[in-house]
N, C-alpha and C. Protein backbone atom coordinates (compact mmCIF):
# COMPACT_ATOMS: atom_id res chain seq x y z
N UNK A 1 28.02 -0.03 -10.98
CA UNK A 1 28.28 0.00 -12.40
C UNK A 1 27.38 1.07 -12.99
N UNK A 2 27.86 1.92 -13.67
CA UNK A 2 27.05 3.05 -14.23
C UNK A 2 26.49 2.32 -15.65
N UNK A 3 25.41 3.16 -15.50
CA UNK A 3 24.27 2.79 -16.76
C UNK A 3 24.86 3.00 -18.83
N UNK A 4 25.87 3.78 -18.77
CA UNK A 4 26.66 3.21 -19.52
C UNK A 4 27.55 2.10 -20.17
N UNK A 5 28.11 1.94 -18.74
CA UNK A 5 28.94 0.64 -19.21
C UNK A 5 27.94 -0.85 -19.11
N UNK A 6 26.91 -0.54 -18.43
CA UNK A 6 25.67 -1.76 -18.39
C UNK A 6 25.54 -2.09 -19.62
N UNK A 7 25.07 -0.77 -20.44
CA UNK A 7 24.69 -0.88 -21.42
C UNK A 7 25.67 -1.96 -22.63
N UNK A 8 26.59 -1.18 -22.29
CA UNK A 8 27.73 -1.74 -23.07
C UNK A 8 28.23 -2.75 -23.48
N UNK A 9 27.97 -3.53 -21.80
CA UNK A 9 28.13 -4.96 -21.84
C UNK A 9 27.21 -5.46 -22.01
N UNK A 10 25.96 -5.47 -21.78
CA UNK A 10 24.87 -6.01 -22.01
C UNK A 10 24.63 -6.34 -23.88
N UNK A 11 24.83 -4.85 -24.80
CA UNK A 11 25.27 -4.81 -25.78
C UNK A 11 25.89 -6.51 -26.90
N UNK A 12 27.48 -6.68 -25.84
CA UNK A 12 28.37 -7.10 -25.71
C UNK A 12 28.02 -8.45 -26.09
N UNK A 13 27.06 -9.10 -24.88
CA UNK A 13 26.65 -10.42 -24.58
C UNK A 13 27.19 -10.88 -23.00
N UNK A 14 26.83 -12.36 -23.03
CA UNK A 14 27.38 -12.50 -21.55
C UNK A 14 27.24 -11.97 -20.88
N UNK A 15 27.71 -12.58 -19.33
CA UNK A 15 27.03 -12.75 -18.11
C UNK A 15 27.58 -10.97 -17.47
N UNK A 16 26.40 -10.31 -17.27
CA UNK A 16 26.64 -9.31 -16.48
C UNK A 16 26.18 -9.23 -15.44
N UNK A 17 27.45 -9.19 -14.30
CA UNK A 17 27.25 -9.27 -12.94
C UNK A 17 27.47 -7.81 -11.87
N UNK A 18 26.33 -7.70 -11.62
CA UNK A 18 26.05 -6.29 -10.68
C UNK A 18 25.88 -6.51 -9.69
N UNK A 19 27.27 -5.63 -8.69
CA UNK A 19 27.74 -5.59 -6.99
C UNK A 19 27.12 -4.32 -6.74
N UNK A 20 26.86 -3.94 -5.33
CA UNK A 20 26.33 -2.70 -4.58
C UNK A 20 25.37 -2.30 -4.84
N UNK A 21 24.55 -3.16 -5.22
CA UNK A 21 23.05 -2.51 -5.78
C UNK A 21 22.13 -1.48 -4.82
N UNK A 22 21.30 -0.74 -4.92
CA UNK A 22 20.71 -0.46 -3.75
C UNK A 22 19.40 -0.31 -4.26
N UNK A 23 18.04 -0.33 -3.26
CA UNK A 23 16.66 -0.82 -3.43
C UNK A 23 16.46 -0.32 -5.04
N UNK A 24 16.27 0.83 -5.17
CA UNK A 24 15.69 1.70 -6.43
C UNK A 24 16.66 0.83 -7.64
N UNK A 25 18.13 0.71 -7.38
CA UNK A 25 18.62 -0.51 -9.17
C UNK A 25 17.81 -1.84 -8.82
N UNK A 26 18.04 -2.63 -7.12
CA UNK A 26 16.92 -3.71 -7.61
C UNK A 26 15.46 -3.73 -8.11
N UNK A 27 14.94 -2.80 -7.73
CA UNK A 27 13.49 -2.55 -8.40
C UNK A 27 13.38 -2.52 -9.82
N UNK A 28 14.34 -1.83 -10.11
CA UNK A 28 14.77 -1.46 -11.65
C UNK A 28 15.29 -2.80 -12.29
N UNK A 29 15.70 -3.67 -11.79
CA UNK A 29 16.32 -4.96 -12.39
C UNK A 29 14.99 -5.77 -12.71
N UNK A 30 14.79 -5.99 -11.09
CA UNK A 30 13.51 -7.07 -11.58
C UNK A 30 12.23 -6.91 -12.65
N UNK A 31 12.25 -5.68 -12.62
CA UNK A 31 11.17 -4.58 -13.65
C UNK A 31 11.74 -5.07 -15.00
N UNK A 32 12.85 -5.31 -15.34
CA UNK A 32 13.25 -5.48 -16.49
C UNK A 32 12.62 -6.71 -17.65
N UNK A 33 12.38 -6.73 -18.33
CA UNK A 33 11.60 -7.75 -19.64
C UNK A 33 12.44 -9.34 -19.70
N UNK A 34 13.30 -8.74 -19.35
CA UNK A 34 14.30 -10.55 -19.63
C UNK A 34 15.27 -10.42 -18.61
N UNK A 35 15.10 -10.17 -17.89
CA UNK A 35 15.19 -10.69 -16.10
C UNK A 35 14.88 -11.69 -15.51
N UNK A 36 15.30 -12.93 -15.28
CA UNK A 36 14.77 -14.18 -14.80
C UNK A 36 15.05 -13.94 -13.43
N UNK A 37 14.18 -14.45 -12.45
CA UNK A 37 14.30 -14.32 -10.95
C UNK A 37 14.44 -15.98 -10.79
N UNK A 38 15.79 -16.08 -9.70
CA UNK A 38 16.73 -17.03 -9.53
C UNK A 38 16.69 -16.94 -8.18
N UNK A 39 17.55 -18.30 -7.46
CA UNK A 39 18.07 -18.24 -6.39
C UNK A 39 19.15 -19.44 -6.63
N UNK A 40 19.89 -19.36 -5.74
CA UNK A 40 21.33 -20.36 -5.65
C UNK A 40 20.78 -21.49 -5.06
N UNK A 41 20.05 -21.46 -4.11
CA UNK A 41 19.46 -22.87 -3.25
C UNK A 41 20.46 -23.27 -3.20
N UNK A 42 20.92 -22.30 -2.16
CA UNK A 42 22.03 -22.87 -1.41
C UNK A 42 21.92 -23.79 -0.26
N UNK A 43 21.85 -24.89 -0.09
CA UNK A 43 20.90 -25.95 1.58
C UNK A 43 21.17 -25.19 2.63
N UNK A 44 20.81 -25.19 4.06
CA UNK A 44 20.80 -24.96 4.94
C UNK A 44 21.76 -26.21 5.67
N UNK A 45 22.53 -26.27 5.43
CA UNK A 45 23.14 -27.86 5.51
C UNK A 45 23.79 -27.20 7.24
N UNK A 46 24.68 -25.85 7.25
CA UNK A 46 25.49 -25.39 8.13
C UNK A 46 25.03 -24.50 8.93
N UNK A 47 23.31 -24.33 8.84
CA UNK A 47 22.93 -23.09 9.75
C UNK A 47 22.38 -21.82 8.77
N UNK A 48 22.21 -21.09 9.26
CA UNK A 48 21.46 -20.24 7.94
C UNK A 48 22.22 -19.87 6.97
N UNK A 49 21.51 -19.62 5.61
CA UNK A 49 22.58 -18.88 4.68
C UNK A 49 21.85 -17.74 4.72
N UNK A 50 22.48 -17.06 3.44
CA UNK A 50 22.06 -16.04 3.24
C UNK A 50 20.46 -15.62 2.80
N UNK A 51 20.02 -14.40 3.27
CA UNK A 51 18.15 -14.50 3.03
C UNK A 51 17.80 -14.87 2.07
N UNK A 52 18.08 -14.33 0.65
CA UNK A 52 17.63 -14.87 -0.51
C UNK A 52 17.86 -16.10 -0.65
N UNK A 53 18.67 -17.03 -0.11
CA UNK A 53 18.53 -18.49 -0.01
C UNK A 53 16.51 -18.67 0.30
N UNK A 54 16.39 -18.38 1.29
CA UNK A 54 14.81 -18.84 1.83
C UNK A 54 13.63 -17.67 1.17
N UNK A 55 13.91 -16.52 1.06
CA UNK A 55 13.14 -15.87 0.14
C UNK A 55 12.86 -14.69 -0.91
N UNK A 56 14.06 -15.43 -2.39
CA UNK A 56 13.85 -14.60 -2.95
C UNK A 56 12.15 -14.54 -3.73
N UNK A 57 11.85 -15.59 -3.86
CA UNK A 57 10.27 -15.50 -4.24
C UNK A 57 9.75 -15.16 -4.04
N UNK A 58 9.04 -15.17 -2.61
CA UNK A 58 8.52 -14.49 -1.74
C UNK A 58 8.82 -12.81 -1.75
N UNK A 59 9.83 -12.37 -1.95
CA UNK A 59 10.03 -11.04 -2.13
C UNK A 59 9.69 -10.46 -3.13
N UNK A 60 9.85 -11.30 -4.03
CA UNK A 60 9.46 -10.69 -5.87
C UNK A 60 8.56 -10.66 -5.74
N UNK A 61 7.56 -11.61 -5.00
CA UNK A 61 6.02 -11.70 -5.18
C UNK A 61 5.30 -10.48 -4.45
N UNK A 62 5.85 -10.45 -3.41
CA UNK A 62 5.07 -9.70 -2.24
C UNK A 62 5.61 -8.33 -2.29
N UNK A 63 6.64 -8.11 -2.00
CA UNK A 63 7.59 -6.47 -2.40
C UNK A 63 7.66 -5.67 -3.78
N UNK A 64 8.00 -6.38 -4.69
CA UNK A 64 8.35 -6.51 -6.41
C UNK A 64 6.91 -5.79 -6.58
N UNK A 65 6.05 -7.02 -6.88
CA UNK A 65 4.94 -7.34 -7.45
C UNK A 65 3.65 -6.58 -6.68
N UNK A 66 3.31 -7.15 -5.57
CA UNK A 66 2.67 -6.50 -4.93
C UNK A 66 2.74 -4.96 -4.34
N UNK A 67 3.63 -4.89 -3.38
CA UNK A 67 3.85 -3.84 -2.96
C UNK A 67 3.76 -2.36 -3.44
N UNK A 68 5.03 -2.92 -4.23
CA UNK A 68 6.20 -1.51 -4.83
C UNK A 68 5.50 -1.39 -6.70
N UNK A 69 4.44 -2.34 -6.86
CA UNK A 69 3.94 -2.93 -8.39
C UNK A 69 5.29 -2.51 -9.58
N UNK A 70 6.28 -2.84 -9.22
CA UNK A 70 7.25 -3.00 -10.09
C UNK A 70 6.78 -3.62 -11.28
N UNK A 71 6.19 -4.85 -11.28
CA UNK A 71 6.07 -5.37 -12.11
C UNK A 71 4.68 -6.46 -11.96
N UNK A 72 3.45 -7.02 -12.70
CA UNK A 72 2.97 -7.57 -12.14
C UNK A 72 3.12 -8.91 -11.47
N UNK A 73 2.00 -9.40 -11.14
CA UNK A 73 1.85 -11.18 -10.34
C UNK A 73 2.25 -12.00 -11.48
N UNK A 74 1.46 -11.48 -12.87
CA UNK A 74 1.72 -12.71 -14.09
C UNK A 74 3.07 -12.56 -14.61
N UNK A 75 3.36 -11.44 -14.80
CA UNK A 75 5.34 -10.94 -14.89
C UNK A 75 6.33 -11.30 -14.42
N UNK A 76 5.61 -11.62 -12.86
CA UNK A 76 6.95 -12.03 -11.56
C UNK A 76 7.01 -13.59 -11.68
N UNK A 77 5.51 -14.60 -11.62
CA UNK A 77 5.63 -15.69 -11.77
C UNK A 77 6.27 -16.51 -12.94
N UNK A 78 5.97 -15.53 -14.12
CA UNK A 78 6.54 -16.26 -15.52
C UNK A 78 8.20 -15.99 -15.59
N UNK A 79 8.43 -14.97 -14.81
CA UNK A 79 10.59 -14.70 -14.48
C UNK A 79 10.46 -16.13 -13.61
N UNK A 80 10.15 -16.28 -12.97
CA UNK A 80 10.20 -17.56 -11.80
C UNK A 80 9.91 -19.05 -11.92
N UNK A 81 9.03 -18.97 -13.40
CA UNK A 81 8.50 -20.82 -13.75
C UNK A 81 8.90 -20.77 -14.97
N UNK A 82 8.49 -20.15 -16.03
CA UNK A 82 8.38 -20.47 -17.11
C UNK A 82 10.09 -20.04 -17.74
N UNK A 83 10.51 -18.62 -17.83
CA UNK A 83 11.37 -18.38 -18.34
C UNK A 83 12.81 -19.24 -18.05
N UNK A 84 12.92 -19.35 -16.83
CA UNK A 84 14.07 -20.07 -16.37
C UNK A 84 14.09 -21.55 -17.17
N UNK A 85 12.91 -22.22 -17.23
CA UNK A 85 12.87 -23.45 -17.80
C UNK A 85 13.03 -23.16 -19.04
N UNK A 86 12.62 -22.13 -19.67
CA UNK A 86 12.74 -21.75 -21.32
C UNK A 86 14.28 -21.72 -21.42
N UNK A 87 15.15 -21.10 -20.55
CA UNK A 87 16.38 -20.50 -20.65
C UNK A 87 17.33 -22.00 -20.62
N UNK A 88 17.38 -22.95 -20.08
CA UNK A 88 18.05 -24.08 -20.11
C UNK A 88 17.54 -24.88 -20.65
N UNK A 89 16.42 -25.22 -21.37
CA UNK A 89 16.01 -26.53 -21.98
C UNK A 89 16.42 -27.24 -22.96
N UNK A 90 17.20 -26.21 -23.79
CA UNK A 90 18.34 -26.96 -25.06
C UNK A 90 19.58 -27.68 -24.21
N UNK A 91 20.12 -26.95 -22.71
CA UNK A 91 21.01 -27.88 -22.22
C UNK A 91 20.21 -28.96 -21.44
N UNK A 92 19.53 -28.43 -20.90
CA UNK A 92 18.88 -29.44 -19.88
C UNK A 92 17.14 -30.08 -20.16
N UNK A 93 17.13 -31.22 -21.52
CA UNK A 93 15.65 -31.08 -22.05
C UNK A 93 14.61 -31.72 -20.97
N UNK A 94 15.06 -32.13 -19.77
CA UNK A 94 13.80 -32.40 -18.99
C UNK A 94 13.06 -30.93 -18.43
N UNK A 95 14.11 -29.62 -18.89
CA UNK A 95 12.89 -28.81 -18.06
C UNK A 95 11.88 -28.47 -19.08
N UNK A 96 11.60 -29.10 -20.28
CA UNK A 96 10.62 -29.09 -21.01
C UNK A 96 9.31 -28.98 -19.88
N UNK A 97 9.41 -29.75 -19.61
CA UNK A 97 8.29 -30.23 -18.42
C UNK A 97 8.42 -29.06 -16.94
N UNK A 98 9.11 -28.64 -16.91
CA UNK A 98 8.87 -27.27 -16.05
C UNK A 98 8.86 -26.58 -16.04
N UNK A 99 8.02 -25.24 -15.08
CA UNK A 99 7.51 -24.34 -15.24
C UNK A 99 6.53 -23.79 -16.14
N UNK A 100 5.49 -24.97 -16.33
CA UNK A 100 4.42 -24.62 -16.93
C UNK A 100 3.33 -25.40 -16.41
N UNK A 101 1.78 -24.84 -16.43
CA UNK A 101 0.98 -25.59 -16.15
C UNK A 101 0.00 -26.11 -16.73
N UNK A 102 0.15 -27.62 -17.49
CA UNK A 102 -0.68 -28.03 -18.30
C UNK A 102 -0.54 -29.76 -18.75
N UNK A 103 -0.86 -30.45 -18.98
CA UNK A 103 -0.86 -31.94 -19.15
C UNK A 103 0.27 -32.36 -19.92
N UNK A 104 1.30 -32.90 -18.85
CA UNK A 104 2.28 -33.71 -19.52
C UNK A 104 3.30 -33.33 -18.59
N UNK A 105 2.97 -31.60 -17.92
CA UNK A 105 3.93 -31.45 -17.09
C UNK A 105 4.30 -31.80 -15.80
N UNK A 106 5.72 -31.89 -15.06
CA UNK A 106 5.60 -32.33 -13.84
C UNK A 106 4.78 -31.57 -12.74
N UNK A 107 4.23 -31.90 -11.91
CA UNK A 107 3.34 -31.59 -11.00
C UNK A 107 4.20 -30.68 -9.67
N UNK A 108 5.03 -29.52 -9.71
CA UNK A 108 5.73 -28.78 -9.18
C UNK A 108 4.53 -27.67 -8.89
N UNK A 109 4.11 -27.55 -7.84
CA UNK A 109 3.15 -26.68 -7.24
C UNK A 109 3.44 -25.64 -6.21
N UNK A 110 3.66 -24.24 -6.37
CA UNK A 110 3.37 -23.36 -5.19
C UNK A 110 1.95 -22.96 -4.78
N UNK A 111 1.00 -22.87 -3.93
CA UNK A 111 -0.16 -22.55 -3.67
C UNK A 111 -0.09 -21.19 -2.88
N UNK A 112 0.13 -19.88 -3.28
CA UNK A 112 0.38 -18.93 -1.96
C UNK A 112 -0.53 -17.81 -2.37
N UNK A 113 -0.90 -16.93 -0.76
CA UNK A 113 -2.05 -15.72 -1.15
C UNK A 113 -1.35 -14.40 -1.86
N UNK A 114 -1.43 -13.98 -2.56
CA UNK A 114 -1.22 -12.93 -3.27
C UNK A 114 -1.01 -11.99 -2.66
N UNK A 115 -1.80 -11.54 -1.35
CA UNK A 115 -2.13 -10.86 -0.53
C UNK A 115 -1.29 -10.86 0.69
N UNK A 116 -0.63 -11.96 1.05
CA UNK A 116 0.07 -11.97 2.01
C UNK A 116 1.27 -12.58 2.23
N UNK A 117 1.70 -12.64 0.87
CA UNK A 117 2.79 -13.52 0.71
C UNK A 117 4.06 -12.20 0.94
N UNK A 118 5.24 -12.85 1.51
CA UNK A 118 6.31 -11.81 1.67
C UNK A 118 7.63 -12.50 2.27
N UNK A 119 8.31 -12.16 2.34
CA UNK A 119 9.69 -13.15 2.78
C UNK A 119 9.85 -12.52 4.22
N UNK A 120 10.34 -13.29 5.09
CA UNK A 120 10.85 -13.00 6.61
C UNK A 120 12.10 -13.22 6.84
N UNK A 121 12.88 -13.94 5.98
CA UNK A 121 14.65 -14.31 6.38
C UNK A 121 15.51 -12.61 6.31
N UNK A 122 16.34 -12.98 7.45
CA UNK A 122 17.13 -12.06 7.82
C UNK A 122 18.86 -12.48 7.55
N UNK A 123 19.63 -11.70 7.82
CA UNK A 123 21.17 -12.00 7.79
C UNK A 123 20.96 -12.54 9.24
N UNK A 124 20.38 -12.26 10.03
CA UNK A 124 20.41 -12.73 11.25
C UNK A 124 19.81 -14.24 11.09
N UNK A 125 18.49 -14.75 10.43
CA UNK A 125 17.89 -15.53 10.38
C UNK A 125 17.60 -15.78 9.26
N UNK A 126 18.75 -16.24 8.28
CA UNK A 126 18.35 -16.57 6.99
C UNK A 126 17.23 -17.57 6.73
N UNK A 127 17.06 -18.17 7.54
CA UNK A 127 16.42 -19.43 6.98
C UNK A 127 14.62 -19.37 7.45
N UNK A 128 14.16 -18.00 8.14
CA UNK A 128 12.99 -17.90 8.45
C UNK A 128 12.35 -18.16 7.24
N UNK A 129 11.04 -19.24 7.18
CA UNK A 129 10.19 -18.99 6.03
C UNK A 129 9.67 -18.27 5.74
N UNK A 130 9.83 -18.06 4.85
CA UNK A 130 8.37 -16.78 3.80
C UNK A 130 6.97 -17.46 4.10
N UNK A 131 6.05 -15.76 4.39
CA UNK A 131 4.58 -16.02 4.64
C UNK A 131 3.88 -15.83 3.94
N UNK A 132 3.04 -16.77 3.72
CA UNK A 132 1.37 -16.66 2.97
C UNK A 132 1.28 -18.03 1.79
N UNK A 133 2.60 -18.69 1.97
CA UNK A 133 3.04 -20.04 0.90
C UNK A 133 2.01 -21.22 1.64
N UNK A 134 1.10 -21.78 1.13
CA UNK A 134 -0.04 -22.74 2.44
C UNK A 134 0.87 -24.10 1.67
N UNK A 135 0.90 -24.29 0.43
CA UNK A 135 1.03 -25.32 0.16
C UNK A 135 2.17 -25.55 -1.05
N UNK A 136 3.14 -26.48 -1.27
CA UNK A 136 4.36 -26.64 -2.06
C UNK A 136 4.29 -27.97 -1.80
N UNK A 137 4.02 -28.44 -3.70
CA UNK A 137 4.20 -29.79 -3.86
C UNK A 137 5.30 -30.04 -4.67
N UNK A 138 5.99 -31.00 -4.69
CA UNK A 138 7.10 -31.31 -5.86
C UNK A 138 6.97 -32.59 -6.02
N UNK A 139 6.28 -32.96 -7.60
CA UNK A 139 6.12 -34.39 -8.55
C UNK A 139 4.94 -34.83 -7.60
N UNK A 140 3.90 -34.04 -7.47
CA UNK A 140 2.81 -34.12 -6.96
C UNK A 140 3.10 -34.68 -5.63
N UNK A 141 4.21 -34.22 -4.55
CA UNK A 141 3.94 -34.71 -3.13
C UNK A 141 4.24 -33.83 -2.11
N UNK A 142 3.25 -33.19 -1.39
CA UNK A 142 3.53 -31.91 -0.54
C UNK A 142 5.31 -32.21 0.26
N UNK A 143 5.60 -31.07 0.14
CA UNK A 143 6.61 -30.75 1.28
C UNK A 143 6.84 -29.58 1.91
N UNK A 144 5.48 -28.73 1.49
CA UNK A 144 5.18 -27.57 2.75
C UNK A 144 3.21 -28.28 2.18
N UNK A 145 3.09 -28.31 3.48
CA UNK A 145 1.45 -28.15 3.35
C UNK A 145 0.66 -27.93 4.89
N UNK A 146 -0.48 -26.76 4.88
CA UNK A 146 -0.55 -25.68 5.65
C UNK A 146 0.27 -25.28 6.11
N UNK A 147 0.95 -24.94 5.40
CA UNK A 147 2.23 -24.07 5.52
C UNK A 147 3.26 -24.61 6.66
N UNK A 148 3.40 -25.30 6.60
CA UNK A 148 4.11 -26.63 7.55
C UNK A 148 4.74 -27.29 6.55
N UNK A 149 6.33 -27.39 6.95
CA UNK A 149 7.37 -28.19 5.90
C UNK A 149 6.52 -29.97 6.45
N UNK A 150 6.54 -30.53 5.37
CA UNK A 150 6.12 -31.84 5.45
C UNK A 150 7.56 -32.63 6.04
N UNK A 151 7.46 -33.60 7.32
CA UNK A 151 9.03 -33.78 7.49
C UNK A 151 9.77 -35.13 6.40
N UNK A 152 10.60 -35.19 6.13
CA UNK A 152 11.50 -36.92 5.60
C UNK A 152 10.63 -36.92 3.80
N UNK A 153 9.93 -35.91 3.34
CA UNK A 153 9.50 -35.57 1.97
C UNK A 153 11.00 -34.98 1.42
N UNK A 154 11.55 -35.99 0.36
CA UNK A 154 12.20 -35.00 -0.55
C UNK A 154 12.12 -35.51 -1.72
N UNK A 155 10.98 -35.43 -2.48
CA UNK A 155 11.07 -36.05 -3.80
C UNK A 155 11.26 -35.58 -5.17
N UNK A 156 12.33 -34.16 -4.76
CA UNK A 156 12.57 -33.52 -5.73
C UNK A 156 14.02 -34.35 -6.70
N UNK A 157 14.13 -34.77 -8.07
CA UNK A 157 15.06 -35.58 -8.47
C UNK A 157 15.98 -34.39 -9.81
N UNK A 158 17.62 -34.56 -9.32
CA UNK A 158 18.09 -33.90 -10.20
C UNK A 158 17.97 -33.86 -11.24
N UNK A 159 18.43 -32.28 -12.29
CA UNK A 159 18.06 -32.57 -13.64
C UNK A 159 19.08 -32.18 -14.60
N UNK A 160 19.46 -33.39 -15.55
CA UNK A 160 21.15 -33.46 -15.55
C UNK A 160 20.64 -32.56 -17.21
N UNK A 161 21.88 -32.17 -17.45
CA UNK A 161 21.89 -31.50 -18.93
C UNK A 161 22.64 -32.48 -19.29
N UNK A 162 22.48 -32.41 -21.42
CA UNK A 162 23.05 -33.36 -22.18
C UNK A 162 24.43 -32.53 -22.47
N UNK A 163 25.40 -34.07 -22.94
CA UNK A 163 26.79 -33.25 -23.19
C UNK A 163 27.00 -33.38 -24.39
């Protein structure tokens, strides 16, 4: 999509969806001010999915952020906790309580090194974990800790929007 008609639609409103990207537009995306960094979490139910299933975080953090300094650590994390919860909370008011860190909120924890954090999933091996993550709690109960998935932990509970 040429940088015209981006514009255009963006302009416009609504959902603009960009195919064939290549490294230098994703750099340029995530760099962007109101860019939320997402993933589908799609399960591993059938064998691997696709990489950004297991690490788009890890990439923003470590490639994005670190690396390539697209954008900083406090830039990449607030597209990743805070904004997303900002972006649905009129439909969905329990994410009041997520993506922020401070008393009242749910206890959703990533613990990872700055320094060595980076994604490893492949098309070959979607589902390799991302490195340098030691610890991931959800509603205060590990289910990666030393970097070891905790096994039969899933105490993450859906979060319905109002109709």
């Amino acid at each position: 999509m040429g940088g015209s008609s981006y514009t255009k639609y963006r302009a416009q409103g609504g959902w603009v969806i960009i195919h064939g990207r290549n490294e230098t537009t994703n750099e340029w995306i995530v760099a962007q001010p109101d860019v939320i960094v997402a993933s589908d979490g799609i399960p591993f139910l059938y064998g691997p999915a696709y990489p950004r299933g297991a690490g788009t975080y890890a990439r923003v953090l470590g490639h994005y952020a670190r690396d390539r300094k697209a954008l900083s650590l406090m830039d990449a994390l607030r597209k990743m906790t805070l904004l997303p919860a900002e972006r649905v909370e009129t439909a969905a008011p329990a994410m009041k309580k997520k993506g922020r860190v401070q008393v009242g909120a749910d206890a959703h924890l990533t613990l990872f090194d700055p320094e060595t954090i980076i994604d490893r999933s492949t098309y070959a091996k979607g589902d390799t974990p991302s490195q340098g993550i030691a610890h991931v709690l959800v509603g205060g109960t590990f289910v990666i800790k030393n970097s070891q998935i905790v096994e039969d932990e899933m105490p993450g509970k859906a979060i319905l929007g109002v109709r």
